[in-house]
N, C-alpha and C. Protein backbone atom coordinates (compact mmCIF):
# COMPACT_ATOMS: atom_id res chain seq x y z
N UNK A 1 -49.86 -48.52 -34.27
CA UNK A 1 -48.84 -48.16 -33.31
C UNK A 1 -49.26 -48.72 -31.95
N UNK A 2 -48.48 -49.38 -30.92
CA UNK A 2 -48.58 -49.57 -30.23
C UNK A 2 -48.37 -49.22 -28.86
N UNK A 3 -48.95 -48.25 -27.80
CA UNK A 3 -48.34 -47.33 -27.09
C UNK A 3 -48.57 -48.37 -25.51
N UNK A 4 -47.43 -48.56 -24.82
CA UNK A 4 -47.56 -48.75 -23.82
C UNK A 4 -47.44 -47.74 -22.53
N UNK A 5 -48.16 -47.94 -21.66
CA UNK A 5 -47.69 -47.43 -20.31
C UNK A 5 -48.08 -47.64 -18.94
N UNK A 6 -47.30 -47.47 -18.47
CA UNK A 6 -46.74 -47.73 -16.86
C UNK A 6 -46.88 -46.76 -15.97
N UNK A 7 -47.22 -47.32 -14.84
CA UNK A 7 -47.44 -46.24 -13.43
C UNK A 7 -47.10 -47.05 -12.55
N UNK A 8 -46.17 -46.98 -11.80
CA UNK A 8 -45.09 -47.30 -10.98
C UNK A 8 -45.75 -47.01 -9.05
N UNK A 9 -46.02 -47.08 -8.09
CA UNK A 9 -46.19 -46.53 -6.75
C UNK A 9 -45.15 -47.25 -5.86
N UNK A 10 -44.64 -46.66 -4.96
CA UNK A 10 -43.86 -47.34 -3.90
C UNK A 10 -43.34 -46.22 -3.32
N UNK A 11 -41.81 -46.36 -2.51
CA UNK A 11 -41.09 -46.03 -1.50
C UNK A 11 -39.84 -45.14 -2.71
N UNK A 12 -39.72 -43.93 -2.61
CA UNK A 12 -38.15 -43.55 -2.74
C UNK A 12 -37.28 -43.93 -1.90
N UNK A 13 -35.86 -43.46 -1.70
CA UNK A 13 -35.06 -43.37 -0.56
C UNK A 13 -34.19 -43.02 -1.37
N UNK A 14 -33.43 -42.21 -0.73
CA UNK A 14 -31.93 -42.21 -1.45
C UNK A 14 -30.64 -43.04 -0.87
N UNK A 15 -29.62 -43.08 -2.12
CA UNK A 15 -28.61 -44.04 -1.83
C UNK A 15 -28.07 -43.66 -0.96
N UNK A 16 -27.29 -44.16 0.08
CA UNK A 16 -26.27 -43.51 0.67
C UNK A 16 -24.54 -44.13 0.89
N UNK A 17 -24.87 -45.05 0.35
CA UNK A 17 -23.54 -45.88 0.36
C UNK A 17 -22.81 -45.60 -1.29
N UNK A 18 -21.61 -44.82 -0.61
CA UNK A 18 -20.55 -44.29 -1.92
C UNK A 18 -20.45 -45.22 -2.80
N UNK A 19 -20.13 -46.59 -2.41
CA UNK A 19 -19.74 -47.36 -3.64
C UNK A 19 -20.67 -48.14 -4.47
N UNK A 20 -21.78 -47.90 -3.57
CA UNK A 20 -23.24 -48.05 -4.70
C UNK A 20 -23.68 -47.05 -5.55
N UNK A 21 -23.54 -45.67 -5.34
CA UNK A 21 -23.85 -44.67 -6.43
C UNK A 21 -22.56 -44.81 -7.19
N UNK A 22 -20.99 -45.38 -6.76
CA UNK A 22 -20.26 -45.35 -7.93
C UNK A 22 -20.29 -46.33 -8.62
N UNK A 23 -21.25 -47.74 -8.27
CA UNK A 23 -21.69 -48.83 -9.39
C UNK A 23 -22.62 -48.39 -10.03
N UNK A 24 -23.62 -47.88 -9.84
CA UNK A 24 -24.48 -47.03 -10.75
C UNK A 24 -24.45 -46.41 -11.39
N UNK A 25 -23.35 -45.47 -11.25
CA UNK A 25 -23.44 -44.03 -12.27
C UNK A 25 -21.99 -44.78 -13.00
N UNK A 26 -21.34 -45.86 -12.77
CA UNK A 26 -20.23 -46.90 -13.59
C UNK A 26 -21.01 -47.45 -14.66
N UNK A 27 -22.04 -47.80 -14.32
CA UNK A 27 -22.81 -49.08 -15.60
C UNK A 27 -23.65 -48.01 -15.94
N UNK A 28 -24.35 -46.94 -15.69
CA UNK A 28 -25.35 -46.32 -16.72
C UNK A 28 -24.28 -45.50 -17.59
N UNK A 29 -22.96 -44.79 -17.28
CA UNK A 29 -22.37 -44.51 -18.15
C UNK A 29 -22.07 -45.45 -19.45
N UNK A 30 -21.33 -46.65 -19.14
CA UNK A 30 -21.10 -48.08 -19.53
C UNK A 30 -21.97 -48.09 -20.64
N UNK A 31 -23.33 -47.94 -20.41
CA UNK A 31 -24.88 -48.12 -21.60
C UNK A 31 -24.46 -46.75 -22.66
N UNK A 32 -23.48 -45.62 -22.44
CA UNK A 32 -23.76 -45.09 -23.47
C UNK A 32 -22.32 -44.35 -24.08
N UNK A 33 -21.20 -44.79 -23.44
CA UNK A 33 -19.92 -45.06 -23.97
C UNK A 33 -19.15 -46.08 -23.25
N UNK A 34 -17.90 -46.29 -23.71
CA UNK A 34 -16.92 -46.95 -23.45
C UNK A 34 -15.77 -46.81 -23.15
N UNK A 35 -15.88 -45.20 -23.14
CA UNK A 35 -14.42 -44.51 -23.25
C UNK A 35 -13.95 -44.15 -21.22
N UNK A 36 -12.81 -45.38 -21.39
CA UNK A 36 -12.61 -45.91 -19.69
C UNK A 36 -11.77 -44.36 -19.11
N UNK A 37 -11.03 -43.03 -19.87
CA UNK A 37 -11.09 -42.11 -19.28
C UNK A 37 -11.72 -41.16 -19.13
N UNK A 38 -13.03 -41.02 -20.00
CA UNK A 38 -14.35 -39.97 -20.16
C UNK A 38 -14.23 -40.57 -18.54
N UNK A 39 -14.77 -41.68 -18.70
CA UNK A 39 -15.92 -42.71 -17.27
C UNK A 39 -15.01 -41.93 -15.93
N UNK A 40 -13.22 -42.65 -15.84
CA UNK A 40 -12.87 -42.15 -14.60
C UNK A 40 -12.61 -40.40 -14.29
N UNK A 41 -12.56 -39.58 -15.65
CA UNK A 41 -12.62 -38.26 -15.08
C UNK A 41 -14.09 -37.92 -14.92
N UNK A 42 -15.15 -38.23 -15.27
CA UNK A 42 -16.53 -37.91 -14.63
C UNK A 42 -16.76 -38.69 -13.31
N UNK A 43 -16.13 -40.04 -12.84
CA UNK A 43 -16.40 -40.23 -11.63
C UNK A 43 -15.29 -39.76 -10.54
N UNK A 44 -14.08 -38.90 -11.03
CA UNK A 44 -13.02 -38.43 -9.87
C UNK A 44 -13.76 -36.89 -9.57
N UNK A 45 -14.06 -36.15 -10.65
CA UNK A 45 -14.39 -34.96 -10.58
C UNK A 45 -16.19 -34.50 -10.22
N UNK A 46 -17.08 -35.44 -10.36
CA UNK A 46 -18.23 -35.23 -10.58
C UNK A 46 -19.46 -36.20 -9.64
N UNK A 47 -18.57 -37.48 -9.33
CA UNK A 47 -19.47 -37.98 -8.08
C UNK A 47 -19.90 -37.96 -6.79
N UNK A 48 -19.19 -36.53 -6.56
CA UNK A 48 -19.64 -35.73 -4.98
C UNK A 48 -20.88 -35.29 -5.25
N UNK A 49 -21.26 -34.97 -6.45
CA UNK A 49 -22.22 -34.06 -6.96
C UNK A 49 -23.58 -35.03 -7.05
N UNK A 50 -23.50 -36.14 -7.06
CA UNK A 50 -24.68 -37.40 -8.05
C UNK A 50 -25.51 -37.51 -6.81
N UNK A 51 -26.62 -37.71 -6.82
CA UNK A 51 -27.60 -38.31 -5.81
C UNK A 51 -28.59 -39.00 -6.62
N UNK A 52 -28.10 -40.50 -5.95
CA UNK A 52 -28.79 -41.21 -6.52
C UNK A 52 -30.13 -41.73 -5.91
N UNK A 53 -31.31 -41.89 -6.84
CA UNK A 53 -32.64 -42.37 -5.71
C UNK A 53 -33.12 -44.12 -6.33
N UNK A 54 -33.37 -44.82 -5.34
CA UNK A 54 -34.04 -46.16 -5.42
C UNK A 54 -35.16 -46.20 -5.23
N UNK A 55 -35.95 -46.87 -6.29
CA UNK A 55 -37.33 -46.70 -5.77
C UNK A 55 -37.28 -48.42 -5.46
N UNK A 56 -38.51 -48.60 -4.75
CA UNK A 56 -39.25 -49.70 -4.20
C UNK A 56 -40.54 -49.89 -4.47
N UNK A 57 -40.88 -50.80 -5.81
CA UNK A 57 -41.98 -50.48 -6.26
C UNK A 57 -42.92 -51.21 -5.11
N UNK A 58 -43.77 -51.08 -5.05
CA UNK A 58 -44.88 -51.40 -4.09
C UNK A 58 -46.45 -52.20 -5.10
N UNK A 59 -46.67 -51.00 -6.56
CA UNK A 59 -47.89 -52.11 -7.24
C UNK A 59 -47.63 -51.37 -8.20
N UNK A 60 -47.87 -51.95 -9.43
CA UNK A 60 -47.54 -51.49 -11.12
C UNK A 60 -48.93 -51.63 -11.11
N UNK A 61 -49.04 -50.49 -12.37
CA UNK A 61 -50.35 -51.24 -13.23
C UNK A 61 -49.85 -50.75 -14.75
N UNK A 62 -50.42 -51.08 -15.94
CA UNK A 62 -50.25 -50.37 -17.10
C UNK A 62 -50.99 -50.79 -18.44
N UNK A 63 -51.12 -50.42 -19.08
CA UNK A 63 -51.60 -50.66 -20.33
C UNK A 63 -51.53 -50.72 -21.59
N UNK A 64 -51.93 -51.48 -22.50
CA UNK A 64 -51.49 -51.41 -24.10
C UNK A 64 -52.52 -50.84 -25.16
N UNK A 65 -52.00 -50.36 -25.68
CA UNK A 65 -53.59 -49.34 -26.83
C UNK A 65 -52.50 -49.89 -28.11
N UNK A 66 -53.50 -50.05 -29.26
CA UNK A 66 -53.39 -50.03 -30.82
C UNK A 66 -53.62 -49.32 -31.14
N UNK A 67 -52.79 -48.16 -31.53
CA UNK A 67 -53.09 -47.15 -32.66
C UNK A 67 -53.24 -47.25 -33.91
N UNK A 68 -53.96 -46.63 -34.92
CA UNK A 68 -53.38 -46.56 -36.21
C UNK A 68 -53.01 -45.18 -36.69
């Protein structure tokens, strides 16, 4: 088995521009249906609610192990 992992450091911030959290929370829905009135009644009724955060990675590191 092969286990990877990642450790991420940098900057949060949160989004603040409306029509960037509604491209975001548009395409991660997008990844797990298709159904174009699920999408617009969760973004008419439910995107006051979303806070979205950006990170800024700053330095990765990570590693690979072989399990058996």
């Amino acid at each position: 088995m092969n286990i990877r992992s990642v450790v991420v450091f940098g900057q949060i911030s949160v989004v603040k521009e409306a029509e960037k959290t509604k491209y975001i929370c548009t395409n991660l829905c997008r990844k797990f249906t298709d159904d174009a009135a699920y999408l617009e009644h969760e973004l008419t009724h439910s995107l006051v609610r979303v806070l979205c955060l950006e990170l800024s990675p700053e330095h990765m590191t990570g590693k690979l192990v072989n399990e058996s």
